[in-house]
PDB file of N, CA and C in Angstrom:
ATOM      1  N   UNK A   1       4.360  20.982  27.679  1.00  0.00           N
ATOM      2  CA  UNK A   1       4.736  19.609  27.467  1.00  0.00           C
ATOM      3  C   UNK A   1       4.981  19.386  25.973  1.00  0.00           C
ATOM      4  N   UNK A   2       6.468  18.744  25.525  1.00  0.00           N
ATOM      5  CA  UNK A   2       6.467  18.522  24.227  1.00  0.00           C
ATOM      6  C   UNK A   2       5.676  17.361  23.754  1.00  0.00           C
ATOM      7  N   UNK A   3       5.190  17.320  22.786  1.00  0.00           N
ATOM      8  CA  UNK A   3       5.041  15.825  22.108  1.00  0.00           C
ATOM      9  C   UNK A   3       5.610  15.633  20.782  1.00  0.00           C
ATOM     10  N   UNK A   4       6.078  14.096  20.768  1.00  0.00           N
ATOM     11  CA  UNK A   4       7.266  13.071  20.271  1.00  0.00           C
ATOM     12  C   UNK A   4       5.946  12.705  19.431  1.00  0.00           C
ATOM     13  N   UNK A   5       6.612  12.595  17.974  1.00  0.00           N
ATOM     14  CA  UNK A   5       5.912  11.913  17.431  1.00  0.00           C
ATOM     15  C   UNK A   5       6.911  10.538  16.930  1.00  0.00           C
ATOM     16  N   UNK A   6       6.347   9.729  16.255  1.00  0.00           N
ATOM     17  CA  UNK A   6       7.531   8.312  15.583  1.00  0.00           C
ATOM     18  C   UNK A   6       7.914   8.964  14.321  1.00  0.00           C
ATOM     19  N   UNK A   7       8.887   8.380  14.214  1.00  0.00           N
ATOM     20  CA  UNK A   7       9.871   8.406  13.063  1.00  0.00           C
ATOM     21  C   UNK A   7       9.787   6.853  12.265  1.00  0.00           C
ATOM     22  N   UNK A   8       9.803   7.678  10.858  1.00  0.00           N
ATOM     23  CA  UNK A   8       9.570   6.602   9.900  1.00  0.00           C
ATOM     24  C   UNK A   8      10.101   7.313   8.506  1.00  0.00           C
ATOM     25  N   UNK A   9      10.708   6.096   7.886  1.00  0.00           N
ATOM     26  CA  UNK A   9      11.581   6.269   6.613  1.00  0.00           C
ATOM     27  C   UNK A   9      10.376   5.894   5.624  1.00  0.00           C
ATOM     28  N   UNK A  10      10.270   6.970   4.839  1.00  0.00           N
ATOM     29  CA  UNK A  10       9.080   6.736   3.554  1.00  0.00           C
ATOM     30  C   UNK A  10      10.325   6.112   2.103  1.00  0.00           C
ATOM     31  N   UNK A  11       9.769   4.688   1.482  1.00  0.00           N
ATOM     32  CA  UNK A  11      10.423   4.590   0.206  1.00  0.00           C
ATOM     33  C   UNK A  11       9.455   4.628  -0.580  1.00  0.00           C
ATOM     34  N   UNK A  12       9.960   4.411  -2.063  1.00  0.00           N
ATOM     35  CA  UNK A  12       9.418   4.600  -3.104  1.00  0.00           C
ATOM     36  C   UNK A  12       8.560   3.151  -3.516  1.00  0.00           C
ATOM     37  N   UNK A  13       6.857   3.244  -3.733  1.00  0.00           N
ATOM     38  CA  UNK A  13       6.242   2.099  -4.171  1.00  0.00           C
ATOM     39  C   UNK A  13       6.796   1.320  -4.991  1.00  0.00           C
ATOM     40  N   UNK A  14       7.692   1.972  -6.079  1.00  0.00           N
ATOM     41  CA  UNK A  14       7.851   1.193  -6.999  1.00  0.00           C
ATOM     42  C   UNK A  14       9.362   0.158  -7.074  1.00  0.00           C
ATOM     43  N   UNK A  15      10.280   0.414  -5.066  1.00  0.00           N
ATOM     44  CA  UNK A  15      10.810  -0.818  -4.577  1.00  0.00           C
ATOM     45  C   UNK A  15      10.342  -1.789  -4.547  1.00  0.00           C
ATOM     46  N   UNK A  16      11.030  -3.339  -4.185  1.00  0.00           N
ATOM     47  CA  UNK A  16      10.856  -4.261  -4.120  1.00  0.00           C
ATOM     48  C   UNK A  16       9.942  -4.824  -2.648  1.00  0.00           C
ATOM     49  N   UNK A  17       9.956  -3.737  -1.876  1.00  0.00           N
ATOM     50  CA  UNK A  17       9.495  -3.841  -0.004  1.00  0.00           C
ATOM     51  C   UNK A  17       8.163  -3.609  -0.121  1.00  0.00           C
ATOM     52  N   UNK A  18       7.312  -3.239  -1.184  1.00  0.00           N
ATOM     53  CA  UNK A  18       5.971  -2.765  -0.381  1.00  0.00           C
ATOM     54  C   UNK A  18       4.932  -3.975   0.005  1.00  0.00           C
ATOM     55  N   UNK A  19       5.750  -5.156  -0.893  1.00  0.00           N
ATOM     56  CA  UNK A  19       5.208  -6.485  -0.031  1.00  0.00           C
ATOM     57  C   UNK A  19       5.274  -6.705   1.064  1.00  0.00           C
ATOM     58  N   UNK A  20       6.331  -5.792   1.852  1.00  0.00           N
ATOM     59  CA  UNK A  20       6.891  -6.373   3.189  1.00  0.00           C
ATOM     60  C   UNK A  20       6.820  -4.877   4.044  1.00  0.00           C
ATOM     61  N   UNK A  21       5.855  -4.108   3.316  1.00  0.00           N
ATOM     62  CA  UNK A  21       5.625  -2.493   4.332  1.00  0.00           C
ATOM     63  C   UNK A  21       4.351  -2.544   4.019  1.00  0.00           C
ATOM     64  N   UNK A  22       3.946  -1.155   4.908  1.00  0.00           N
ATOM     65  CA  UNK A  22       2.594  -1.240   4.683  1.00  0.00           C
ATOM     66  C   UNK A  22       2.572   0.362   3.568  1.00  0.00           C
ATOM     67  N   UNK A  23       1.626   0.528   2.928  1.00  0.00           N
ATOM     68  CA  UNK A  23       1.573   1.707   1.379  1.00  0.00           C
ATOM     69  C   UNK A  23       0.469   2.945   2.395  1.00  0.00           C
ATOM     70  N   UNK A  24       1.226   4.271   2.490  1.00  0.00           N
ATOM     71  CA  UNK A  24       0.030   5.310   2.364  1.00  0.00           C
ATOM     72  C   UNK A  24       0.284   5.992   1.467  1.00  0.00           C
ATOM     73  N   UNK A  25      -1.226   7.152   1.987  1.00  0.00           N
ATOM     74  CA  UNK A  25      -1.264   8.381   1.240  1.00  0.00           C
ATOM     75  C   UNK A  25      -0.362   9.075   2.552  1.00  0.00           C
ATOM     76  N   UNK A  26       0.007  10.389   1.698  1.00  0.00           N
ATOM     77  CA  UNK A  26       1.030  10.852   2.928  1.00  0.00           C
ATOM     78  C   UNK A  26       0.785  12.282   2.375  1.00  0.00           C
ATOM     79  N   UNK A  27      -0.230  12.753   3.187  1.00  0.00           N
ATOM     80  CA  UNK A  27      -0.832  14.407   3.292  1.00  0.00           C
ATOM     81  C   UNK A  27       0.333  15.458   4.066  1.00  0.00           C
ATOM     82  N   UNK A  28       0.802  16.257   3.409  1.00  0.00           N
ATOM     83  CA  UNK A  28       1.940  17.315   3.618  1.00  0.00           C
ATOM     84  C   UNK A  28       0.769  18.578   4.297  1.00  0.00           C
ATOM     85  N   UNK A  29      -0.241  18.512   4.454  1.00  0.00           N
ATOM     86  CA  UNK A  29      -0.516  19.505   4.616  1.00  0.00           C
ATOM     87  C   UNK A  29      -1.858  19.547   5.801  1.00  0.00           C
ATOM     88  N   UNK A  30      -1.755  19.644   6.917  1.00  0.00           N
ATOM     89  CA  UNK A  30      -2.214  18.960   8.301  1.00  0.00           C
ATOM     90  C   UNK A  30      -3.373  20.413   8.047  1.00  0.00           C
ATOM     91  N   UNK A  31      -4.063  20.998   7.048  1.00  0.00           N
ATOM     92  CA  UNK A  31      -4.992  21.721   7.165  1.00  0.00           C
ATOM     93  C   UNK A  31      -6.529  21.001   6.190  1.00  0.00           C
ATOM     94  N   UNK A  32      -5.726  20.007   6.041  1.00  0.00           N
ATOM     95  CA  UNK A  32      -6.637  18.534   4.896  1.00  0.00           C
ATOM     96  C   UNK A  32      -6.970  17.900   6.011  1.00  0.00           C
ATOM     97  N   UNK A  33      -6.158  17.568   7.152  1.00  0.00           N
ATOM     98  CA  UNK A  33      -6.650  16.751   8.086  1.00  0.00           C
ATOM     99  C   UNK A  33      -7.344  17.618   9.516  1.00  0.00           C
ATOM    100  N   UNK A  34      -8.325  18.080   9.183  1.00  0.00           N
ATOM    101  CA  UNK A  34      -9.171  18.985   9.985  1.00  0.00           C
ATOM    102  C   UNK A  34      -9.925  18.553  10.882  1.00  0.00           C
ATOM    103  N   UNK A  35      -9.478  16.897  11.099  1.00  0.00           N
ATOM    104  CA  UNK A  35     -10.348  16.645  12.602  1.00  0.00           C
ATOM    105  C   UNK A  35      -9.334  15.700  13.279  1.00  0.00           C
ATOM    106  N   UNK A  36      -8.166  15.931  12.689  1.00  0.00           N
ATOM    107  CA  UNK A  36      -6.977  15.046  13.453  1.00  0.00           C
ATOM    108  C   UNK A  36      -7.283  13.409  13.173  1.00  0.00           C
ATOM    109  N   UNK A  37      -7.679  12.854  12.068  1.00  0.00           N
ATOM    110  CA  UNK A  37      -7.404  11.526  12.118  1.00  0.00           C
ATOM    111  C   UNK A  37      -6.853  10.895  11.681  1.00  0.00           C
ATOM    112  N   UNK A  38      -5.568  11.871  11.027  1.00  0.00           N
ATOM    113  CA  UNK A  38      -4.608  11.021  10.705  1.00  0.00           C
ATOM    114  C   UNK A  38      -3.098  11.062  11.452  1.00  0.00           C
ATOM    115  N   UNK A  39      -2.608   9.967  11.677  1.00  0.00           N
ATOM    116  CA  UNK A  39      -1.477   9.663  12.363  1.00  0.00           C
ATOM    117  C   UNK A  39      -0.689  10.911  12.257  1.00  0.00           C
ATOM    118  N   UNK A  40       0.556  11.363  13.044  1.00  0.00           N
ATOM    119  CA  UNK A  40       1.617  12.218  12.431  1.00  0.00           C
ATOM    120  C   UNK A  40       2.597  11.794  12.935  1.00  0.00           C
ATOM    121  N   UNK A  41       3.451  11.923  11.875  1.00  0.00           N
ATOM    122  CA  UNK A  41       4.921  10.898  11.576  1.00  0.00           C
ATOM    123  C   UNK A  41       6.082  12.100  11.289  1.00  0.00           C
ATOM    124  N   UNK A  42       7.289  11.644  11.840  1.00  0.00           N
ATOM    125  CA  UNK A  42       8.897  12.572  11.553  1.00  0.00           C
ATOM    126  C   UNK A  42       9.247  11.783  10.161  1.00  0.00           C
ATOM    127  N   UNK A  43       9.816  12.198   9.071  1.00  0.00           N
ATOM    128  CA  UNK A  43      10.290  11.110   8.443  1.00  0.00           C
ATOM    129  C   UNK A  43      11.935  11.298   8.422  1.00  0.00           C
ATOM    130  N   UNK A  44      12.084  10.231   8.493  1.00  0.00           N
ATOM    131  CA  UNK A  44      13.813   9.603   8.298  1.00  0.00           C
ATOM    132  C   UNK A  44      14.321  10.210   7.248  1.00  0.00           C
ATOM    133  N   UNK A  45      15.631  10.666   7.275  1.00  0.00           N
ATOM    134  CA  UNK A  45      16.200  10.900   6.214  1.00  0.00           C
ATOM    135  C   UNK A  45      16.872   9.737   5.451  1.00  0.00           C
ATOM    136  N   UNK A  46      17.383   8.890   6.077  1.00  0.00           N
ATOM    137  CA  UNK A  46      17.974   7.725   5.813  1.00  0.00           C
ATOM    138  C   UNK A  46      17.405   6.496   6.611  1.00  0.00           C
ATOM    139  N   UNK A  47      18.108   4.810   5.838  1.00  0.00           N
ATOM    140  CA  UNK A  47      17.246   3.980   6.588  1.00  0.00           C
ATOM    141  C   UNK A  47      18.575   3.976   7.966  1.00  0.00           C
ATOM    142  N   UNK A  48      17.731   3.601   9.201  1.00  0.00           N
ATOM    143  CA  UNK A  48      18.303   3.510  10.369  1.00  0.00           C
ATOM    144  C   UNK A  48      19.222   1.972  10.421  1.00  0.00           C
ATOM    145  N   UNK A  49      20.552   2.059  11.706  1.00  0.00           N
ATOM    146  CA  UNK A  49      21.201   0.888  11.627  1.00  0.00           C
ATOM    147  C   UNK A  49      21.174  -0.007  11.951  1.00  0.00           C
ATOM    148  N   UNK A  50      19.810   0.177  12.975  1.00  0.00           N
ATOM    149  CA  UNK A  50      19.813  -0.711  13.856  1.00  0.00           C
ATOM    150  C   UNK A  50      18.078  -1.147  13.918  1.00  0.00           C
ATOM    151  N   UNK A  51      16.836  -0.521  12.872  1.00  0.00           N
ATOM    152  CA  UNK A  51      15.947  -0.533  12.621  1.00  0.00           C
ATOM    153  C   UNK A  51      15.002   0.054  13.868  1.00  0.00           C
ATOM    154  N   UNK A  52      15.815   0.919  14.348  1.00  0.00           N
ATOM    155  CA  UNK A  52      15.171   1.720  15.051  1.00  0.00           C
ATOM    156  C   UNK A  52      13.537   1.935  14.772  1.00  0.00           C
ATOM    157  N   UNK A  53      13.096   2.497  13.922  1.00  0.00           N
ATOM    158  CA  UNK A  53      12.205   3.157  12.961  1.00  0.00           C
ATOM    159  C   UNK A  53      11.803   2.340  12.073  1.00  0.00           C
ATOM    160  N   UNK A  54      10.512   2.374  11.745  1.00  0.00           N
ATOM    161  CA  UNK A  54      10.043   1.865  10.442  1.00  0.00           C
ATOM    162  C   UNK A  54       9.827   2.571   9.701  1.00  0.00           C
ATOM    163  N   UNK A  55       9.328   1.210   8.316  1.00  0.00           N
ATOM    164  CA  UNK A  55       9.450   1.880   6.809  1.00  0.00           C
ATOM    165  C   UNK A  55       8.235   1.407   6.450  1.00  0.00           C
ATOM    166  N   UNK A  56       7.557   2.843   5.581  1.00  0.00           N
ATOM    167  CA  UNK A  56       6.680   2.510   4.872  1.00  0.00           C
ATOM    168  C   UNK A  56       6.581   3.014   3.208  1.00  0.00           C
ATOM    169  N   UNK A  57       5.819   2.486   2.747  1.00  0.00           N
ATOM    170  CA  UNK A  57       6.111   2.831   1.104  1.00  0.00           C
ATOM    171  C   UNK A  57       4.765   4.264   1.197  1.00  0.00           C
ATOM    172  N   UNK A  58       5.172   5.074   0.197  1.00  0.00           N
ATOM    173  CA  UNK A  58       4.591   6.327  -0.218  1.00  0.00           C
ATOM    174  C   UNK A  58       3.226   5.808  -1.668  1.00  0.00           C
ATOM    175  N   UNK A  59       2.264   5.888  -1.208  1.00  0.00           N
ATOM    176  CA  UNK A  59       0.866   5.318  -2.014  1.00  0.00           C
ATOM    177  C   UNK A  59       1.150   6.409  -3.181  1.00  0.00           C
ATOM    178  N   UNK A  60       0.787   5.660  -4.654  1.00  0.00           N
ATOM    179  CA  UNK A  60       0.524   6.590  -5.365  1.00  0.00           C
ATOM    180  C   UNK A  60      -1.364   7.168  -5.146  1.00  0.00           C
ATOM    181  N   UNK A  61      -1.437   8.406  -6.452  1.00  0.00           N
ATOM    182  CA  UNK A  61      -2.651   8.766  -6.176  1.00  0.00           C
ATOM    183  C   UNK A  61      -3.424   7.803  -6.685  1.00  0.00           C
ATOM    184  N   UNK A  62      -4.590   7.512  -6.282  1.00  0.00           N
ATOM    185  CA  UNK A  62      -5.848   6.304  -7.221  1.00  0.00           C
ATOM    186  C   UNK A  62      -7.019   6.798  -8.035  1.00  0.00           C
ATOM    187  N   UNK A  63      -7.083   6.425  -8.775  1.00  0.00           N
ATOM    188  CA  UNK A  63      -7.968   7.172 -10.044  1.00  0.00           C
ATOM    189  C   UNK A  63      -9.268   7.906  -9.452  1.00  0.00           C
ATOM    190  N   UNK A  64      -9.924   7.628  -8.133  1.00  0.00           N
ATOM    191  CA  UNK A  64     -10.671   8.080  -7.916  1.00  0.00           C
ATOM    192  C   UNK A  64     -10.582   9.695  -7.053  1.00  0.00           C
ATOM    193  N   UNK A  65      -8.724   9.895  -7.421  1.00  0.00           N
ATOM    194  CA  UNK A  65      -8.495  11.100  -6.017  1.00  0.00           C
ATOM    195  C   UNK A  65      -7.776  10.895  -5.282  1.00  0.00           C
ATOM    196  N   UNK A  66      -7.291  11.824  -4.326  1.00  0.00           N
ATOM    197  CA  UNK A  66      -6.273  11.784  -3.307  1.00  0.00           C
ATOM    198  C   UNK A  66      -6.851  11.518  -2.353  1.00  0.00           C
ATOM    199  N   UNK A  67      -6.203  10.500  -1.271  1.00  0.00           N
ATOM    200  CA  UNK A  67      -7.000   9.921  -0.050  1.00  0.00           C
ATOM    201  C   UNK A  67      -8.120   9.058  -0.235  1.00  0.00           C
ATOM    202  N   UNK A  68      -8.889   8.477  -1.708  1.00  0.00           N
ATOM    203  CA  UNK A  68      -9.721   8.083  -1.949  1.00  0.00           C
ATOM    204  C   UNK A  68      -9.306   6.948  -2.457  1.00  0.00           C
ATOM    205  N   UNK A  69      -8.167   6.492  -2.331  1.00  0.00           N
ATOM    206  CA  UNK A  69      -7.908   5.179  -3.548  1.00  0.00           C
ATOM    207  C   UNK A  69      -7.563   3.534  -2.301  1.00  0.00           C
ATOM    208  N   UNK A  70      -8.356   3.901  -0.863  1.00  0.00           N
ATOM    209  CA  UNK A  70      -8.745   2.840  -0.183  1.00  0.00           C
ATOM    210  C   UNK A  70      -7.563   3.104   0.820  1.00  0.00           C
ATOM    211  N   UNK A  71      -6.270   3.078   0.713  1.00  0.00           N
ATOM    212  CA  UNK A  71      -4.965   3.387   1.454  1.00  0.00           C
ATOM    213  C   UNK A  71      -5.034   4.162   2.778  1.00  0.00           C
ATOM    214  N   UNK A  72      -4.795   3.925   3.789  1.00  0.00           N
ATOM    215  CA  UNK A  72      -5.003   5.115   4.760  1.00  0.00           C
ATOM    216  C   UNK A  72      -3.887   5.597   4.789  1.00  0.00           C
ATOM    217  N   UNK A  73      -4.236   6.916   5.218  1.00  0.00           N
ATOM    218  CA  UNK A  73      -3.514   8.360   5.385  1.00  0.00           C
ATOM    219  C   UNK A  73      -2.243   8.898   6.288  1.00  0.00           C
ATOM    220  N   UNK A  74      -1.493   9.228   6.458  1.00  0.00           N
ATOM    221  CA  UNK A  74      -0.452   9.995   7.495  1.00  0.00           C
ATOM    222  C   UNK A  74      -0.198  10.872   7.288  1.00  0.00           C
ATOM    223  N   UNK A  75       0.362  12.119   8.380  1.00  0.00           N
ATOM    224  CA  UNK A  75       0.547  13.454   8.012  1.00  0.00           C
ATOM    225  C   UNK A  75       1.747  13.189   8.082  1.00  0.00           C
ATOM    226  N   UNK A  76       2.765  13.891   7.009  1.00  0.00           N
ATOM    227  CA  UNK A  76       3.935  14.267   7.765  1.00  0.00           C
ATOM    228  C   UNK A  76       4.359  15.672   7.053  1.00  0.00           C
ATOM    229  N   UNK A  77       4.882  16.179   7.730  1.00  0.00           N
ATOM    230  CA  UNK A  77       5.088  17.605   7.680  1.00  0.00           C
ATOM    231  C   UNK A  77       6.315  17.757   7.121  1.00  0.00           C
ATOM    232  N   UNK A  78       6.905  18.588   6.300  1.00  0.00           N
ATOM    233  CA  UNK A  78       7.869  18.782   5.613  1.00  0.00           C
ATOM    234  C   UNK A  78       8.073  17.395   4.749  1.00  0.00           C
ATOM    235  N   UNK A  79       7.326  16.900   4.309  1.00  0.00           N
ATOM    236  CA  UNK A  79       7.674  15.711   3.825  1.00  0.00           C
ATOM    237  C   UNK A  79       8.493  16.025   1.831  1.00  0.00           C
ATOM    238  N   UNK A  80       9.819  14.756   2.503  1.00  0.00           N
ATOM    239  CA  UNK A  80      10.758  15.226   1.129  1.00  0.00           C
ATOM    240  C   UNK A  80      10.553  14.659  -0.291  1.00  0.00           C
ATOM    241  N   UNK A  81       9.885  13.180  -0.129  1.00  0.00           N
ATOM    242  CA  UNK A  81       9.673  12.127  -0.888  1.00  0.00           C
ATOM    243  C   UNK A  81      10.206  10.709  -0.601  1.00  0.00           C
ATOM    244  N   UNK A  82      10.363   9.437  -1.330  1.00  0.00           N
ATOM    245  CA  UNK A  82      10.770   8.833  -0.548  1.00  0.00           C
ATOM    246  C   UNK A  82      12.488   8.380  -1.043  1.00  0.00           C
ATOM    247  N   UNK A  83      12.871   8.081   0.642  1.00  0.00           N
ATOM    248  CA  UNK A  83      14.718   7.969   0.178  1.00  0.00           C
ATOM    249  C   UNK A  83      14.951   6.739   0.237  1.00  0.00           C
TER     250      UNK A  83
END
């Protein structure tokens, strides 16, 4: 059985939208997330035409560390940065 994960377009925090998205950390590397609790997401290459897909902004790191700066987490795999 395959499984579908959602698709979502990551932008850059420092757009004008992260008032109007929600901000993660976005872990590239699903061997950090060792008990599966974080979401896993396709990301968009582009924004969609019809808003198929949502958008979320890419968290910077927070002084205290990665994954530590309050933000929750998503995996996405091959992740490019945000477009």
């Amino acid at each position: 059985m395959a499984t579908s994960f959602k698709t979502v377009r990551v932008i850059s925090a420092a757009t004008d939208r992260p008032n109007r998205v929600p901000t993660y950390n976005i872990s590239t590397s699903k061997t950090a997330d060792v008990h599966n609790q974080w979401p896993t997401y396709l990301q968009a290459t582009g924004p969609a035409a019809h808003h198929e897909y949502a958008e979320i902004a890419a968290g910077l790191t927070g002084p205290t560390g990665r994954f530590n700066n309050g933000l929750k987490t998503v995996y996405i795999a091959g992740y490019t940065g945000p477009v």
